[in-house]
PDB file of N, CA and C in Angstrom:
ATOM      1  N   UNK A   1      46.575  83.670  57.165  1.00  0.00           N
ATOM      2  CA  UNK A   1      47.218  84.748  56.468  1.00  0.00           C
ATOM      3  C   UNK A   1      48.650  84.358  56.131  1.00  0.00           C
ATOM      4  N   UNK A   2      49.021  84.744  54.701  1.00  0.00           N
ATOM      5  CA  UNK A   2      50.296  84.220  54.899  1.00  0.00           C
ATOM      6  C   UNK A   2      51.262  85.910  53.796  1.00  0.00           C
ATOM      7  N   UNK A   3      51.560  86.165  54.746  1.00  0.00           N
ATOM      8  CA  UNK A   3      52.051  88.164  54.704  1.00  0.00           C
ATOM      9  C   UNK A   3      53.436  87.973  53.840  1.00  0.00           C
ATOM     10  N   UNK A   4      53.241  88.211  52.726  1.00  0.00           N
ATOM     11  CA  UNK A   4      55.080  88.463  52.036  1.00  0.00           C
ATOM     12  C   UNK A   4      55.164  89.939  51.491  1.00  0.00           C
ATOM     13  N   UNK A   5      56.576  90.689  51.504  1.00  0.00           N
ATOM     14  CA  UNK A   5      56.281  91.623  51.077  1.00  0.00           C
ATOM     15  C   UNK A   5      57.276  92.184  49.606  1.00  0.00           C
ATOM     16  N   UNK A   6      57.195  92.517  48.817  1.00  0.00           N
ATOM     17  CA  UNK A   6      57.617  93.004  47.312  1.00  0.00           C
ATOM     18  C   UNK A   6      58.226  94.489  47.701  1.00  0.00           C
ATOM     19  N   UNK A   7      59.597  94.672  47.437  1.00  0.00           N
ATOM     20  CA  UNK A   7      60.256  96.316  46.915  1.00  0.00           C
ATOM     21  C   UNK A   7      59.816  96.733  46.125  1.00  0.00           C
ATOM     22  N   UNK A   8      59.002  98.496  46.040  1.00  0.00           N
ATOM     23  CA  UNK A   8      58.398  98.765  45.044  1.00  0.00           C
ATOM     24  C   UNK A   8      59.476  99.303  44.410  1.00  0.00           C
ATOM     25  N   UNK A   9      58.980  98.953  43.193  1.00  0.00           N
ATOM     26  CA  UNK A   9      59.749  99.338  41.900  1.00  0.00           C
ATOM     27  C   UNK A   9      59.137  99.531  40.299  1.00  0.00           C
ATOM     28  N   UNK A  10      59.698 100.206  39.417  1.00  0.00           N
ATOM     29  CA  UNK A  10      58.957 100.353  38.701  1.00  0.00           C
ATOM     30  C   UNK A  10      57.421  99.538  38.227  1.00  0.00           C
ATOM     31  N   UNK A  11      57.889  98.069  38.013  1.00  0.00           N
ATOM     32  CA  UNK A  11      56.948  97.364  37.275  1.00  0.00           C
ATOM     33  C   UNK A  11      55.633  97.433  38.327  1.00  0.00           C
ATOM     34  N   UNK A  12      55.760  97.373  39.686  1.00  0.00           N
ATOM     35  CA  UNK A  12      54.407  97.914  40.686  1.00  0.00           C
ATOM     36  C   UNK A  12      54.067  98.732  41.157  1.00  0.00           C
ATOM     37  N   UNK A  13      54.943 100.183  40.655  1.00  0.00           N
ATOM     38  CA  UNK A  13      54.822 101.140  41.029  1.00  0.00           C
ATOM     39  C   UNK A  13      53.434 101.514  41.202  1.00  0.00           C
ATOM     40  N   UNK A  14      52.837 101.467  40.076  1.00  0.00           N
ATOM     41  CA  UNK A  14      50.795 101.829  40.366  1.00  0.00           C
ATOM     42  C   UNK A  14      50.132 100.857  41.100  1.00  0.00           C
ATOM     43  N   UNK A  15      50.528  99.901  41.811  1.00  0.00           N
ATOM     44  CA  UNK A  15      49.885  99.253  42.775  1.00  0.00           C
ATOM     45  C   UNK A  15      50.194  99.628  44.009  1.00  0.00           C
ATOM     46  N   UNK A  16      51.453  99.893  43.853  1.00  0.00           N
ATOM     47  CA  UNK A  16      51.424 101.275  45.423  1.00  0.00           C
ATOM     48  C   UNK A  16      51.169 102.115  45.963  1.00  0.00           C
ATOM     49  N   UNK A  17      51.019 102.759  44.033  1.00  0.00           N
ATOM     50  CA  UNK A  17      50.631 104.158  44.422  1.00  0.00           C
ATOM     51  C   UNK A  17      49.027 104.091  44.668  1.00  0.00           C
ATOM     52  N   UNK A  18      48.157 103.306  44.172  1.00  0.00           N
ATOM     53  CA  UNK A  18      46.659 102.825  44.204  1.00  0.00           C
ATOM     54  C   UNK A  18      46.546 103.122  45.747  1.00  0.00           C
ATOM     55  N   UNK A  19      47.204 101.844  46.590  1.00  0.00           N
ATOM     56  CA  UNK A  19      47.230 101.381  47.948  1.00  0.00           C
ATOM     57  C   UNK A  19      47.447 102.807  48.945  1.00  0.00           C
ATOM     58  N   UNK A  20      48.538 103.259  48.522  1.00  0.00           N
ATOM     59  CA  UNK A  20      48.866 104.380  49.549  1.00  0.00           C
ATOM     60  C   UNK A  20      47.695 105.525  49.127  1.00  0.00           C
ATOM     61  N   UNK A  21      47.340 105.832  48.099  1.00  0.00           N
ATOM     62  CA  UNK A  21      46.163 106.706  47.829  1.00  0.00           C
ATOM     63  C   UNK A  21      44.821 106.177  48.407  1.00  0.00           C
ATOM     64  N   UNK A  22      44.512 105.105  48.621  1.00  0.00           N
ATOM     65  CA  UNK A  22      43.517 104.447  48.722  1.00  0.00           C
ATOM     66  C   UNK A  22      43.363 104.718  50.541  1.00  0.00           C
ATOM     67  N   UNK A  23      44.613 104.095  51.210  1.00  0.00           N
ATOM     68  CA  UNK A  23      44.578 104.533  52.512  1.00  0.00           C
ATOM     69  C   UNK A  23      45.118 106.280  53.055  1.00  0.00           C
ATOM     70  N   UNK A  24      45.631 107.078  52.154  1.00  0.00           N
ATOM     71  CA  UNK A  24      45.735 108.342  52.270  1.00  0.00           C
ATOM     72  C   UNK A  24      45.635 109.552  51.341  1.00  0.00           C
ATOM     73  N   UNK A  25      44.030 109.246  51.085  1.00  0.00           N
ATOM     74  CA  UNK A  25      43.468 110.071  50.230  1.00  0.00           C
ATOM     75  C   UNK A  25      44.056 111.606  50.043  1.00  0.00           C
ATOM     76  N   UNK A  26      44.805 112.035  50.816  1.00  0.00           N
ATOM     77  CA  UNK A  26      45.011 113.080  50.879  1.00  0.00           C
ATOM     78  C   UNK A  26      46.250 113.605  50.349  1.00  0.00           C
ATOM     79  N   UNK A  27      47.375 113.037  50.446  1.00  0.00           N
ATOM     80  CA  UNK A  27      48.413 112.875  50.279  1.00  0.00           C
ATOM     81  C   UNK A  27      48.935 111.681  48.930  1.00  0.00           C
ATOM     82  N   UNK A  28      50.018 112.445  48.242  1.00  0.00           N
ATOM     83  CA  UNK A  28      50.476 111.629  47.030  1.00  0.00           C
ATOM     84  C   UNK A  28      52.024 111.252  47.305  1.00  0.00           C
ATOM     85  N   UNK A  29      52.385 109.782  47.457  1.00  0.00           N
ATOM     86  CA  UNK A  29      53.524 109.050  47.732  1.00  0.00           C
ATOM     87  C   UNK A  29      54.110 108.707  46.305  1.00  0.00           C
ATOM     88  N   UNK A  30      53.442 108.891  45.257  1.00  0.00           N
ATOM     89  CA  UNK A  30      54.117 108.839  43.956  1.00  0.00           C
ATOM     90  C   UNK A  30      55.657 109.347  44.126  1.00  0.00           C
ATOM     91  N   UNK A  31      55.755 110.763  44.495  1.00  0.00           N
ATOM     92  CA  UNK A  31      57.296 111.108  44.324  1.00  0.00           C
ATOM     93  C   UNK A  31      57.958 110.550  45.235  1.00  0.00           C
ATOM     94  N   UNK A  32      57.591 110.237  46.276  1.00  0.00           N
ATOM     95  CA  UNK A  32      58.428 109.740  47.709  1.00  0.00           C
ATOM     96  C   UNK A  32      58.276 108.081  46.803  1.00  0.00           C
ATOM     97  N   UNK A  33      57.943 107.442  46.397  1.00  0.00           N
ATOM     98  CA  UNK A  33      57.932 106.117  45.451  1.00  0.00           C
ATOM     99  C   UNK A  33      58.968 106.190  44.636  1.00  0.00           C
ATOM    100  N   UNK A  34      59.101 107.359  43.660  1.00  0.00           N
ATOM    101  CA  UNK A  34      59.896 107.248  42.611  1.00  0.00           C
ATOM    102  C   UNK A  34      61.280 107.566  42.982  1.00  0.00           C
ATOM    103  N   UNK A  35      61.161 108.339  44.410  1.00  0.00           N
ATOM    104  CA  UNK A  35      62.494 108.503  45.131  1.00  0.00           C
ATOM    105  C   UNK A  35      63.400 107.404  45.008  1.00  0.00           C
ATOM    106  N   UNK A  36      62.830 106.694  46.098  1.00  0.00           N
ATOM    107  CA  UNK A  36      62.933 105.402  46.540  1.00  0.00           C
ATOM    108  C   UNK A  36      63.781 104.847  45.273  1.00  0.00           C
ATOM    109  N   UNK A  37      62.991 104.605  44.528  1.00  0.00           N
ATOM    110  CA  UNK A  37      63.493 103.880  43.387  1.00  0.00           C
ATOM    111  C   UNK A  37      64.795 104.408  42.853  1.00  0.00           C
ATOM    112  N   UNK A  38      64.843 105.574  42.659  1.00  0.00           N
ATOM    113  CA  UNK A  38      65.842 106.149  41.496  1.00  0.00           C
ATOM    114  C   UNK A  38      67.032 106.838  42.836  1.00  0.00           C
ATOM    115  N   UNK A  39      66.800 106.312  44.021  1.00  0.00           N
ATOM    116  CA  UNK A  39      68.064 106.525  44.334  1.00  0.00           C
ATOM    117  C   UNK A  39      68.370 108.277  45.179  1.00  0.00           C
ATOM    118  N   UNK A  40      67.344 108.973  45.408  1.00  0.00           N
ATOM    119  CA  UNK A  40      67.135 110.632  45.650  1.00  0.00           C
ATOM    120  C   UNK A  40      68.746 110.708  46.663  1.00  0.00           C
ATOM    121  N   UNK A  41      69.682 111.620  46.267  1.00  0.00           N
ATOM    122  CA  UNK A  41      70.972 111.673  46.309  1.00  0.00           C
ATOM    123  C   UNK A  41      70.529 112.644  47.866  1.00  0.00           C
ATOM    124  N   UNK A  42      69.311 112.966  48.464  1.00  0.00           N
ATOM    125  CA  UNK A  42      69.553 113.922  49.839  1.00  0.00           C
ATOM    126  C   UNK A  42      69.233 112.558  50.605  1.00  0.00           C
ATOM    127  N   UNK A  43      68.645 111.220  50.359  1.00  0.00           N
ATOM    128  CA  UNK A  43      68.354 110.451  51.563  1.00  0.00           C
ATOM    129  C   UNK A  43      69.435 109.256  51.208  1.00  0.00           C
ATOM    130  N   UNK A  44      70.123 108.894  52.577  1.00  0.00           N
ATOM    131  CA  UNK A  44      70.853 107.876  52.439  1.00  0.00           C
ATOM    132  C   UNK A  44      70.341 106.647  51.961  1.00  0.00           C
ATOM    133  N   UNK A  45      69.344 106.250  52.503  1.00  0.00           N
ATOM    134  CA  UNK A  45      68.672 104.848  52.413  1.00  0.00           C
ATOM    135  C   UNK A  45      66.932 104.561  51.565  1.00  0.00           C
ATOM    136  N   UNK A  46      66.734 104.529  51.030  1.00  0.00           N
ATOM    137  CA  UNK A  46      64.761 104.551  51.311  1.00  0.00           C
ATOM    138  C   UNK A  46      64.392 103.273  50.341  1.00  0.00           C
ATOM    139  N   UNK A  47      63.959 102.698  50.904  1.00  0.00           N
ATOM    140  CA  UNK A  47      63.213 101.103  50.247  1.00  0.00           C
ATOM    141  C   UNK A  47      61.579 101.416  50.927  1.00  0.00           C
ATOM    142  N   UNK A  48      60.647 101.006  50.263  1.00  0.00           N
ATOM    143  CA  UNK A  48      59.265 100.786  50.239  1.00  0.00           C
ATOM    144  C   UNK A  48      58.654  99.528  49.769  1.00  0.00           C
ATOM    145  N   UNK A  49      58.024  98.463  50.175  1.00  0.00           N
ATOM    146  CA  UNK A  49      57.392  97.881  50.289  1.00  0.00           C
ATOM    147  C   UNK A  49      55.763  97.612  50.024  1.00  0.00           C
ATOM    148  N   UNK A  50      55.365  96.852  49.191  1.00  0.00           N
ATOM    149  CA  UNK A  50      54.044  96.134  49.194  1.00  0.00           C
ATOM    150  C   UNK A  50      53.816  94.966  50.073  1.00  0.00           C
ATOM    151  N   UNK A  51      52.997  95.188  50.720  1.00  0.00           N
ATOM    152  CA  UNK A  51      52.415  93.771  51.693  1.00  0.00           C
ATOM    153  C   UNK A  51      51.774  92.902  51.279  1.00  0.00           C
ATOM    154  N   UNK A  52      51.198  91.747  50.851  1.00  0.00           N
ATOM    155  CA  UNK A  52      50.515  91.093  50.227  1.00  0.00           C
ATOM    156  C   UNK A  52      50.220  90.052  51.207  1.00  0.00           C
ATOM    157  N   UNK A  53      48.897  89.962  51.338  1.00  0.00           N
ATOM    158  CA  UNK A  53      48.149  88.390  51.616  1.00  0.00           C
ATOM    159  C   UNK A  53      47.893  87.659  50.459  1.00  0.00           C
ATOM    160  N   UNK A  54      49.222  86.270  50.637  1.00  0.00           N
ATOM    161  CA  UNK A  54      49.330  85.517  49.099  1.00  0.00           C
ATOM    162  C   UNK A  54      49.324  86.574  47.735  1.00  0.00           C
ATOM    163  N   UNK A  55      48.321  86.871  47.099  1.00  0.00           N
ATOM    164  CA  UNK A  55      48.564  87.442  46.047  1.00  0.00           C
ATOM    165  C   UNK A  55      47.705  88.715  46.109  1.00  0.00           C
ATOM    166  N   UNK A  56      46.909  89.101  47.345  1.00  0.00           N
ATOM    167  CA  UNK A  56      46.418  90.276  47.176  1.00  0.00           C
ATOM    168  C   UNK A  56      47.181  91.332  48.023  1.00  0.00           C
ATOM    169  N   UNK A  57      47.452  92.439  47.135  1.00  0.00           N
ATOM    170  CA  UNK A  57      48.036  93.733  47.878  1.00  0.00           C
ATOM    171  C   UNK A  57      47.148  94.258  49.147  1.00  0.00           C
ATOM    172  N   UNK A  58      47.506  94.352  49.851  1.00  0.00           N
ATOM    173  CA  UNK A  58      46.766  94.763  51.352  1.00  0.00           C
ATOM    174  C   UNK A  58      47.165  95.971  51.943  1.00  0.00           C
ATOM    175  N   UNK A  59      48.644  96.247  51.631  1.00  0.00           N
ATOM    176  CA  UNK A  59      49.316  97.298  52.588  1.00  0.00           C
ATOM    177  C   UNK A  59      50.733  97.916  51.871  1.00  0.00           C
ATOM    178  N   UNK A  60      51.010  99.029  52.505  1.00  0.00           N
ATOM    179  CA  UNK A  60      52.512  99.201  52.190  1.00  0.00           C
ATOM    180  C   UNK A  60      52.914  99.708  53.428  1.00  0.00           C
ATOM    181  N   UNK A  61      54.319  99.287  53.347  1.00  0.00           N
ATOM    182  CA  UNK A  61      55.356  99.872  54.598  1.00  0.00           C
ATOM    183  C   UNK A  61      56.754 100.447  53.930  1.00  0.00           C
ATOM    184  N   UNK A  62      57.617 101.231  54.513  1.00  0.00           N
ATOM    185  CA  UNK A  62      58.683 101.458  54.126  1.00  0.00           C
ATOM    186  C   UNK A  62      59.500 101.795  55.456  1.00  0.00           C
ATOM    187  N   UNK A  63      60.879 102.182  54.737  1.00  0.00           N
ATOM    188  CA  UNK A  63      61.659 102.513  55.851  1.00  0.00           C
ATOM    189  C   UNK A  63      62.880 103.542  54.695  1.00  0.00           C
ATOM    190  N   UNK A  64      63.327 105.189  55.736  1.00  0.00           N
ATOM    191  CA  UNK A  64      64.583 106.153  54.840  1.00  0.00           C
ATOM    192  C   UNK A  64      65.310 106.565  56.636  1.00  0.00           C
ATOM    193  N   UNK A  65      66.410 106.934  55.405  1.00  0.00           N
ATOM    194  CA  UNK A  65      67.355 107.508  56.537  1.00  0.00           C
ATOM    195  C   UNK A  65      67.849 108.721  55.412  1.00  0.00           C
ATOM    196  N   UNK A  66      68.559 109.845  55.663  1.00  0.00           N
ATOM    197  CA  UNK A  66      69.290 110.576  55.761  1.00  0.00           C
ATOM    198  C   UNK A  66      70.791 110.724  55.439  1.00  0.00           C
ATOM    199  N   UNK A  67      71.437 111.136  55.048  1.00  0.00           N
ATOM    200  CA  UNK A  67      72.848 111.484  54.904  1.00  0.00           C
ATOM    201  C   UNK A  67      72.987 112.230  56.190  1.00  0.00           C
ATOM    202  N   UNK A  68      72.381 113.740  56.492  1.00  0.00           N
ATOM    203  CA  UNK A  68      72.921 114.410  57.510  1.00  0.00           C
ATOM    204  C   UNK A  68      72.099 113.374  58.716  1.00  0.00           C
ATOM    205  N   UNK A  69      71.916 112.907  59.175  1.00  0.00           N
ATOM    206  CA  UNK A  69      71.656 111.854  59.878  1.00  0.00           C
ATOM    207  C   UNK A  69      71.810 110.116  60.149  1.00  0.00           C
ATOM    208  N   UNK A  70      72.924 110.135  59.838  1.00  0.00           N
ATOM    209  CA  UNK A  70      73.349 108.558  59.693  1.00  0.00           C
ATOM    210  C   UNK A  70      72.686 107.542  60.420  1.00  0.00           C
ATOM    211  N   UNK A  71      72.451 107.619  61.745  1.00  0.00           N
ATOM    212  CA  UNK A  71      72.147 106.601  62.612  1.00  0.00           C
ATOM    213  C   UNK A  71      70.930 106.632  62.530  1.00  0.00           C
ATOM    214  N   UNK A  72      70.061 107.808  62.304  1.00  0.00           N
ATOM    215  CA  UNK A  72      68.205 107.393  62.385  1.00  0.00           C
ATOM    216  C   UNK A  72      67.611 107.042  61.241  1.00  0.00           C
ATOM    217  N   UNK A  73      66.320 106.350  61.405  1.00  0.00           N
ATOM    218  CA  UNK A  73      65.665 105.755  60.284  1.00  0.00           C
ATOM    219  C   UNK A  73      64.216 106.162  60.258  1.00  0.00           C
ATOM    220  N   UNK A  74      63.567 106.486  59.485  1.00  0.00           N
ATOM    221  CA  UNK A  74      62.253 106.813  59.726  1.00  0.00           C
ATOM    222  C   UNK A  74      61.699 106.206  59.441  1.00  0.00           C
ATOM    223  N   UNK A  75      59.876 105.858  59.553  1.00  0.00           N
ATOM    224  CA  UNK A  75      59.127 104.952  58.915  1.00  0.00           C
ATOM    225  C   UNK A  75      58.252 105.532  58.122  1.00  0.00           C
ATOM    226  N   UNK A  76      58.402 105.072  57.167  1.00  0.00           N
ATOM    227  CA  UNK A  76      57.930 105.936  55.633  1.00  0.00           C
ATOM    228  C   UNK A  76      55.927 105.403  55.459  1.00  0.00           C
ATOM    229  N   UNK A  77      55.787 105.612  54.530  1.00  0.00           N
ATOM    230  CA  UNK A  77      54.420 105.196  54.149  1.00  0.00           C
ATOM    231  C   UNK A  77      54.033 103.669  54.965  1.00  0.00           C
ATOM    232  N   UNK A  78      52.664 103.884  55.987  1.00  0.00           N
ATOM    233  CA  UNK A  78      52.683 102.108  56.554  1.00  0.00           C
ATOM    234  C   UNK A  78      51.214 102.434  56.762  1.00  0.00           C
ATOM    235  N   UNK A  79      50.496 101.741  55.886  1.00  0.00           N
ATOM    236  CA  UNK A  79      48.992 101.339  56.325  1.00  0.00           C
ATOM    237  C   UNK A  79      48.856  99.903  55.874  1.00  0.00           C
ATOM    238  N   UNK A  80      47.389 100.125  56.109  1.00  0.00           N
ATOM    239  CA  UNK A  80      46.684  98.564  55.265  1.00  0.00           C
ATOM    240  C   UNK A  80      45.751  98.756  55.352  1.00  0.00           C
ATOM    241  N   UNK A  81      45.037  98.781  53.942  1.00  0.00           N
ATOM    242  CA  UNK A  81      43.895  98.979  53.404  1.00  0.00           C
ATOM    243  C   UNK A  81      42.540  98.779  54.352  1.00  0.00           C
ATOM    244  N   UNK A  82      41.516  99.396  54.539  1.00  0.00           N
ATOM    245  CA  UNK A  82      40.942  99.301  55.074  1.00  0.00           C
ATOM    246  C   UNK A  82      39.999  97.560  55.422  1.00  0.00           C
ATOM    247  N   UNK A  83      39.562  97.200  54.102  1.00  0.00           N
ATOM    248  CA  UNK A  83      39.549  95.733  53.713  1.00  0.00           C
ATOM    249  C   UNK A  83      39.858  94.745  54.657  1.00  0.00           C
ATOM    250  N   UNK A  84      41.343  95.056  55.244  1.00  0.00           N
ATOM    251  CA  UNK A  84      42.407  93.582  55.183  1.00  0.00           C
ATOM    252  C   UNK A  84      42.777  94.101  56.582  1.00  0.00           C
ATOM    253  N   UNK A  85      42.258  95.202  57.616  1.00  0.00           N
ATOM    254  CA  UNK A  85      42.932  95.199  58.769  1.00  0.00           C
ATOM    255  C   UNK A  85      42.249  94.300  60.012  1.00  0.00           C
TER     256      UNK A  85
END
């Protein structure tokens, strides 16, 4: 296995959103995605991640923090496809 991982951002945005739908049918990370991206002025921090084995998408992970919370970090969207665990 050789695991690298990509900041989602626009140009892969639908390969994330695929992945995270795919492992949480239930729930839509699209806006918490587009957050991320464009910067959402209530969270201090939020980057998201694609996982990839070599060139296939397998997983996503992320990580946000807060303004009224400086020091904590949460862990945002983290699976891996059923496939690839």
């Amino acid at each position: 296995m050789n695991i690298r991982y990509e900041e989602v951002n626009y140009a892969n945005l639908e390969v994330a959103v695929q992945i995270q739908n795919s492992i949480f049918p239930d729930e839509d990370g699209r806006k918490n995605y587009i957050e991320g991206i464009t910067n959402d002025p209530y969270r201090k921090e939020m980057v998201n991640y694609i996982a990839y084995d070599k060139e296939t998408p397998i997983g996503v992970v992320g990580l946000y923090s807060y303004n009224e919370y400086p020091s904590d970090a949460w862990l945002s969207w983290f699976g891996v496809l059923q496939e690839h665990r």
